[in-house]
C-alpha atoms as a PDB file:
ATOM      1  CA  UNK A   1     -46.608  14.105 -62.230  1.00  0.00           C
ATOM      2  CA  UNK A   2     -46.875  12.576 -66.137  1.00  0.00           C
ATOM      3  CA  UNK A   3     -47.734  14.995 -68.489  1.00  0.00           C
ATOM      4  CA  UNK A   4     -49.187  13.978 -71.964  1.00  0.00           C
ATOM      5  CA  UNK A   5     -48.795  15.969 -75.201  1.00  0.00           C
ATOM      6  CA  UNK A   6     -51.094  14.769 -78.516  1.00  0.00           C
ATOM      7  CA  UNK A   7     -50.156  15.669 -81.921  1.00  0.00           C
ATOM      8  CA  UNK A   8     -50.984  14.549 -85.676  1.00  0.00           C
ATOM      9  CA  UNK A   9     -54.815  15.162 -85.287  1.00  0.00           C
ATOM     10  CA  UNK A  10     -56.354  17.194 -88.360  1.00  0.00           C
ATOM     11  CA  UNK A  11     -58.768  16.976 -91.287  1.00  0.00           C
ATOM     12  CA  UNK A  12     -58.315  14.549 -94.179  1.00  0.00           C
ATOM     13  CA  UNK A  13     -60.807  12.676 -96.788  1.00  0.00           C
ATOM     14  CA  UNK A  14     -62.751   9.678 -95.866  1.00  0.00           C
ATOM     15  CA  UNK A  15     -60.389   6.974 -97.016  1.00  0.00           C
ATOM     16  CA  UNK A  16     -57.246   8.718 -95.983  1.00  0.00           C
ATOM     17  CA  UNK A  17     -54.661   8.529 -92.898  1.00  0.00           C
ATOM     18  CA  UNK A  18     -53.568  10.001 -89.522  1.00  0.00           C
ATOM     19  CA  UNK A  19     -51.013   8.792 -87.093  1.00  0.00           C
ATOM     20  CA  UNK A  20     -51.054  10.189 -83.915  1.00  0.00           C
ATOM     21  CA  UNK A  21     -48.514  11.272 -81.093  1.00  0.00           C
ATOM     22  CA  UNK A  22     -48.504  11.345 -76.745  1.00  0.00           C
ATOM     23  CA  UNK A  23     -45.148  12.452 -76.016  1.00  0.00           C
ATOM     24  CA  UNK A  24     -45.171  11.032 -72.542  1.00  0.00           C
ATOM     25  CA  UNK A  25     -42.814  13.185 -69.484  1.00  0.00           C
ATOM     26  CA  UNK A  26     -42.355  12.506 -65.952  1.00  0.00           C
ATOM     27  CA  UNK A  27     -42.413   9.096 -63.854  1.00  0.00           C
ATOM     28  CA  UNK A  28     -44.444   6.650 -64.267  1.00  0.00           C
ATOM     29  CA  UNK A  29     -42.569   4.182 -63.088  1.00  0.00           C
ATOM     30  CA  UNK A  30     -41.642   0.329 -64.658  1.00  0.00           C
ATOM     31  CA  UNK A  31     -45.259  -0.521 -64.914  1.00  0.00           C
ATOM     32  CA  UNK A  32     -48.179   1.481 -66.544  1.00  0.00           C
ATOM     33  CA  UNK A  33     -50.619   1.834 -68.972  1.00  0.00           C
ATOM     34  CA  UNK A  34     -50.871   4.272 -72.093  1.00  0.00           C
ATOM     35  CA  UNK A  35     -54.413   4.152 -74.070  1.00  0.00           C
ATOM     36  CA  UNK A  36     -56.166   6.076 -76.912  1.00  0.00           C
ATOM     37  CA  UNK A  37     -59.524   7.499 -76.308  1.00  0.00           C
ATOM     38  CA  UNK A  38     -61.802   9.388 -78.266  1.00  0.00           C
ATOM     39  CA  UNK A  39     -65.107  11.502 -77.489  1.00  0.00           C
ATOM     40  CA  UNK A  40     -67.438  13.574 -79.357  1.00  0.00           C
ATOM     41  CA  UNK A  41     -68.833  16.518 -78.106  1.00  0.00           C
ATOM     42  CA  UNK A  42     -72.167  15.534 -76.151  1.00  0.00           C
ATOM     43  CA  UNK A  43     -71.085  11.563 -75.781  1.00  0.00           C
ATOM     44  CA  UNK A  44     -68.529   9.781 -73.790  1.00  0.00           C
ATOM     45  CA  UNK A  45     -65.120   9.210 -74.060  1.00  0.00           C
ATOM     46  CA  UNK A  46     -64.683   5.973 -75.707  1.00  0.00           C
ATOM     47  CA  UNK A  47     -61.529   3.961 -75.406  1.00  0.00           C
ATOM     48  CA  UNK A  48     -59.870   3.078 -78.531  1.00  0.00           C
ATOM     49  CA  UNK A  49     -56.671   0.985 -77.531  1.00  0.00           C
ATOM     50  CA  UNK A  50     -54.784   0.127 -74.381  1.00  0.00           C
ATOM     51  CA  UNK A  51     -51.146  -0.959 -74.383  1.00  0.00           C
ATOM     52  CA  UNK A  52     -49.315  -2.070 -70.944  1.00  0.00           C
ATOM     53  CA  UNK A  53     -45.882  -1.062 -70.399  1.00  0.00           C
ATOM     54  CA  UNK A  54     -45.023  -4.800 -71.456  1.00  0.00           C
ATOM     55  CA  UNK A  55     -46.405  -4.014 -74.406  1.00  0.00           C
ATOM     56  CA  UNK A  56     -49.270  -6.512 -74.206  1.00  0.00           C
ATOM     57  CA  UNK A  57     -52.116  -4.359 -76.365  1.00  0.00           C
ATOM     58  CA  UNK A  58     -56.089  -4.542 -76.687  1.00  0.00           C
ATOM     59  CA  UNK A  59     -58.441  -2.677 -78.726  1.00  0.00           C
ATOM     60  CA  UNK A  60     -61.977  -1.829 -77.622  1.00  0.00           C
ATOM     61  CA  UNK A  61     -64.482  -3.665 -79.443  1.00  0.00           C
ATOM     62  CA  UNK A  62     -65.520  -0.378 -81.324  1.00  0.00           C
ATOM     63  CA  UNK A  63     -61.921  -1.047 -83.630  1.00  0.00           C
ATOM     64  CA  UNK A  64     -61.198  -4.225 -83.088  1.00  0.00           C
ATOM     65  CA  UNK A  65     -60.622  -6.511 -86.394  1.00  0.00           C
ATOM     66  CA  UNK A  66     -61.289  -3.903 -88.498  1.00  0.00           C
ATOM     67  CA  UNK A  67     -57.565  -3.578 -88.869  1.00  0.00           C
ATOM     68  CA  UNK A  68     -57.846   0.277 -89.525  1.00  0.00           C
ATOM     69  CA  UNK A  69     -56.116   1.684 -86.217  1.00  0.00           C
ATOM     70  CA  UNK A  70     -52.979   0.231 -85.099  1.00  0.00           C
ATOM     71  CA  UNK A  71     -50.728   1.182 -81.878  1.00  0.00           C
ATOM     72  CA  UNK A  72     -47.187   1.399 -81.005  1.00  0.00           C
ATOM     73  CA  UNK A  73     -44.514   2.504 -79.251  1.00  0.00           C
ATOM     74  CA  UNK A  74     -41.373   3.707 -78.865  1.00  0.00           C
ATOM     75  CA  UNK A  75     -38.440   3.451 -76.295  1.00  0.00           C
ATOM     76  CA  UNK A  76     -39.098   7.188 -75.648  1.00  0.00           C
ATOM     77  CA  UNK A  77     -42.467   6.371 -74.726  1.00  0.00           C
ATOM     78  CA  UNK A  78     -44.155   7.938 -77.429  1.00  0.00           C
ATOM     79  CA  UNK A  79     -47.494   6.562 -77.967  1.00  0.00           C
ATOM     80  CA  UNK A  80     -48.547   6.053 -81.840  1.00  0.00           C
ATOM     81  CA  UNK A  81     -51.928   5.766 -83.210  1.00  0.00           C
ATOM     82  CA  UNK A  82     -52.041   4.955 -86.937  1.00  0.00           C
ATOM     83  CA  UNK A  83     -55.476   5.292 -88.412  1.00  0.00           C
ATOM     84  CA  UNK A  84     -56.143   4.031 -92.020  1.00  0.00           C
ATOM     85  CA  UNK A  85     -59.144   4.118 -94.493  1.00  0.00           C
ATOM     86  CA  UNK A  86     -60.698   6.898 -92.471  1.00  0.00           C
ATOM     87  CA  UNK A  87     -64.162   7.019 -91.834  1.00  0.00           C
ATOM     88  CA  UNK A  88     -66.299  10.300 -90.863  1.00  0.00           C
ATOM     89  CA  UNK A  89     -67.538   8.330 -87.788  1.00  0.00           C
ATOM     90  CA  UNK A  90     -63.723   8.702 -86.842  1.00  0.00           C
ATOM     91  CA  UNK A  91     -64.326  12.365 -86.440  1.00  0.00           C
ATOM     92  CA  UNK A  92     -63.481  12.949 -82.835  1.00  0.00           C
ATOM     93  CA  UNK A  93     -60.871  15.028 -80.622  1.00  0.00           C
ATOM     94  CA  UNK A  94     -58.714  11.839 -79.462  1.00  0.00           C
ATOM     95  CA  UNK A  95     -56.873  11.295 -76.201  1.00  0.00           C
ATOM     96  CA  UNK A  96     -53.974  10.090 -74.974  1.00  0.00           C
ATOM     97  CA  UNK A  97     -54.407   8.293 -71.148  1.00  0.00           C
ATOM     98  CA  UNK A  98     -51.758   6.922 -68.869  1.00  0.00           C
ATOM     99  CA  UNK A  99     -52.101   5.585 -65.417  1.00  0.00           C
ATOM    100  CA  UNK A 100     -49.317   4.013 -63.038  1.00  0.00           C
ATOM    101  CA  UNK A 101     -49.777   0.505 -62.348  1.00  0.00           C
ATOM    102  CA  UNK A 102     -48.595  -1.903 -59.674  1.00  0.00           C
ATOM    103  CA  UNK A 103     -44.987  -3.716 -60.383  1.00  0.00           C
ATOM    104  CA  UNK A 104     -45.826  -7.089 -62.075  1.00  0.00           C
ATOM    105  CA  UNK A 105     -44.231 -10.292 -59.802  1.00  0.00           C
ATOM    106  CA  UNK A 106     -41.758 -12.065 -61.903  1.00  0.00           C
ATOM    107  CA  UNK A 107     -43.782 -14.376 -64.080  1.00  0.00           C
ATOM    108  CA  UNK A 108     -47.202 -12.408 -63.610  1.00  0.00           C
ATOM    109  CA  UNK A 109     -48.994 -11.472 -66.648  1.00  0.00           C
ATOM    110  CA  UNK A 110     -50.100  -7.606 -67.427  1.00  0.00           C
ATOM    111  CA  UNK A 111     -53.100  -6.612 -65.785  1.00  0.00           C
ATOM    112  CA  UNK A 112     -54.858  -3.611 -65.054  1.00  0.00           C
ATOM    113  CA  UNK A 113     -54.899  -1.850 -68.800  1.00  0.00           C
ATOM    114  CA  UNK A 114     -57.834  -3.259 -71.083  1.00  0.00           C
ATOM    115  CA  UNK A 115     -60.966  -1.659 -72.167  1.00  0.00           C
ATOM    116  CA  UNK A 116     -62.838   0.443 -69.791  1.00  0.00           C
ATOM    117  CA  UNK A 117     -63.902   3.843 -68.577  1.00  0.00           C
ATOM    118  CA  UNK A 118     -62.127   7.225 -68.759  1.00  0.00           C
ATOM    119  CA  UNK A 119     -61.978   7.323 -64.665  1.00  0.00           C
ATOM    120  CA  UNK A 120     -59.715   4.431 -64.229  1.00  0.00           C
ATOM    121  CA  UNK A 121     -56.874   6.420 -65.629  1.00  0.00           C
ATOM    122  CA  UNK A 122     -55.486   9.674 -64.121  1.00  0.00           C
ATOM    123  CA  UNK A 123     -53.213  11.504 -66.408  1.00  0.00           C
ATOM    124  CA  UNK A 124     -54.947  13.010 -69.962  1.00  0.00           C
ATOM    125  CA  UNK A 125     -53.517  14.801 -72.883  1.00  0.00           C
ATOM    126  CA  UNK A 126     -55.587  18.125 -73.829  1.00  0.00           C
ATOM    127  CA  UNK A 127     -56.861  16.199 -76.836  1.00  0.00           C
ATOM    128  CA  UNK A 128     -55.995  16.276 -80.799  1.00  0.00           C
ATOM    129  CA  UNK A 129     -59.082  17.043 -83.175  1.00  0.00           C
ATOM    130  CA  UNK A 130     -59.233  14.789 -85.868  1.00  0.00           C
ATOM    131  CA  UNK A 131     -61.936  15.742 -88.649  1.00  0.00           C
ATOM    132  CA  UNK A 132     -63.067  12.956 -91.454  1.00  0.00           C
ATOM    133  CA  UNK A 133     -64.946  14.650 -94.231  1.00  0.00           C
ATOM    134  CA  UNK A 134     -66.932  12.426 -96.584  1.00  0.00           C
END
């Protein structure tokens, strides 16, 4: 069982910054995939970012090049989320995602962790509001 806990979420200014936390426990063994999703009440979760355990990482479309959100991570598989210039669009509670993945075959490139729906990963966070006031 992984459990995920989110933290850093709150309200700031439009123009100002957040960086998020997933504390990530339990197995999930040598291969996986940790992402960043977002949803506001009455929509769908969106995906935000997707890194594989190789840390090979891809942005959904809705934040990529505008070079405001940037993920890491850390040997203690934290997940990071850095948000900058803060829009109210950003307003939403955001998620942290894992899912196991198959063991990569020496020489095989990460697979199995890019943009997509909410179902294809199992294990979810219980969310971190974050609140962009104009």
């Amino acid at each position: 069982q992984v459990h995920l806990v989110e933290s850093g979420g709150g309200s700031v200014q439009a123009g100002g910054s957040l960086t998020l936390s997933c504390v990530a426990s339990g197995y999930m063994g040598s291969t996986y995939c940790m992402a960043w999703f977002r949803q506001v009440a009455g929509k769908e979760r969106e995906g935000v970012a997707y890194m594989h355990s190789t840390g090979s990482l891809k942005y959904a479309d809705s934040v990529k090049g505008q070079g405001r959100f940037t993920v890491s991570r850390d040997v203690a598989n934290t997940l990071y989320l850095q948000m900058n210039s803060l829009k109210p669009e950003d307003s939403a509670t955001y998620y942290c995602a894992a899912e196991p993945l198959p063991e990569l075959l020496d020489g095989e490139p990460p697979s199995g962790c890019s943009p997509g729906p909410a179902s294809e990963l199992r294990y979810w966070g219980q969310g971190t509001q974050v609140t962009v006031s104009s």
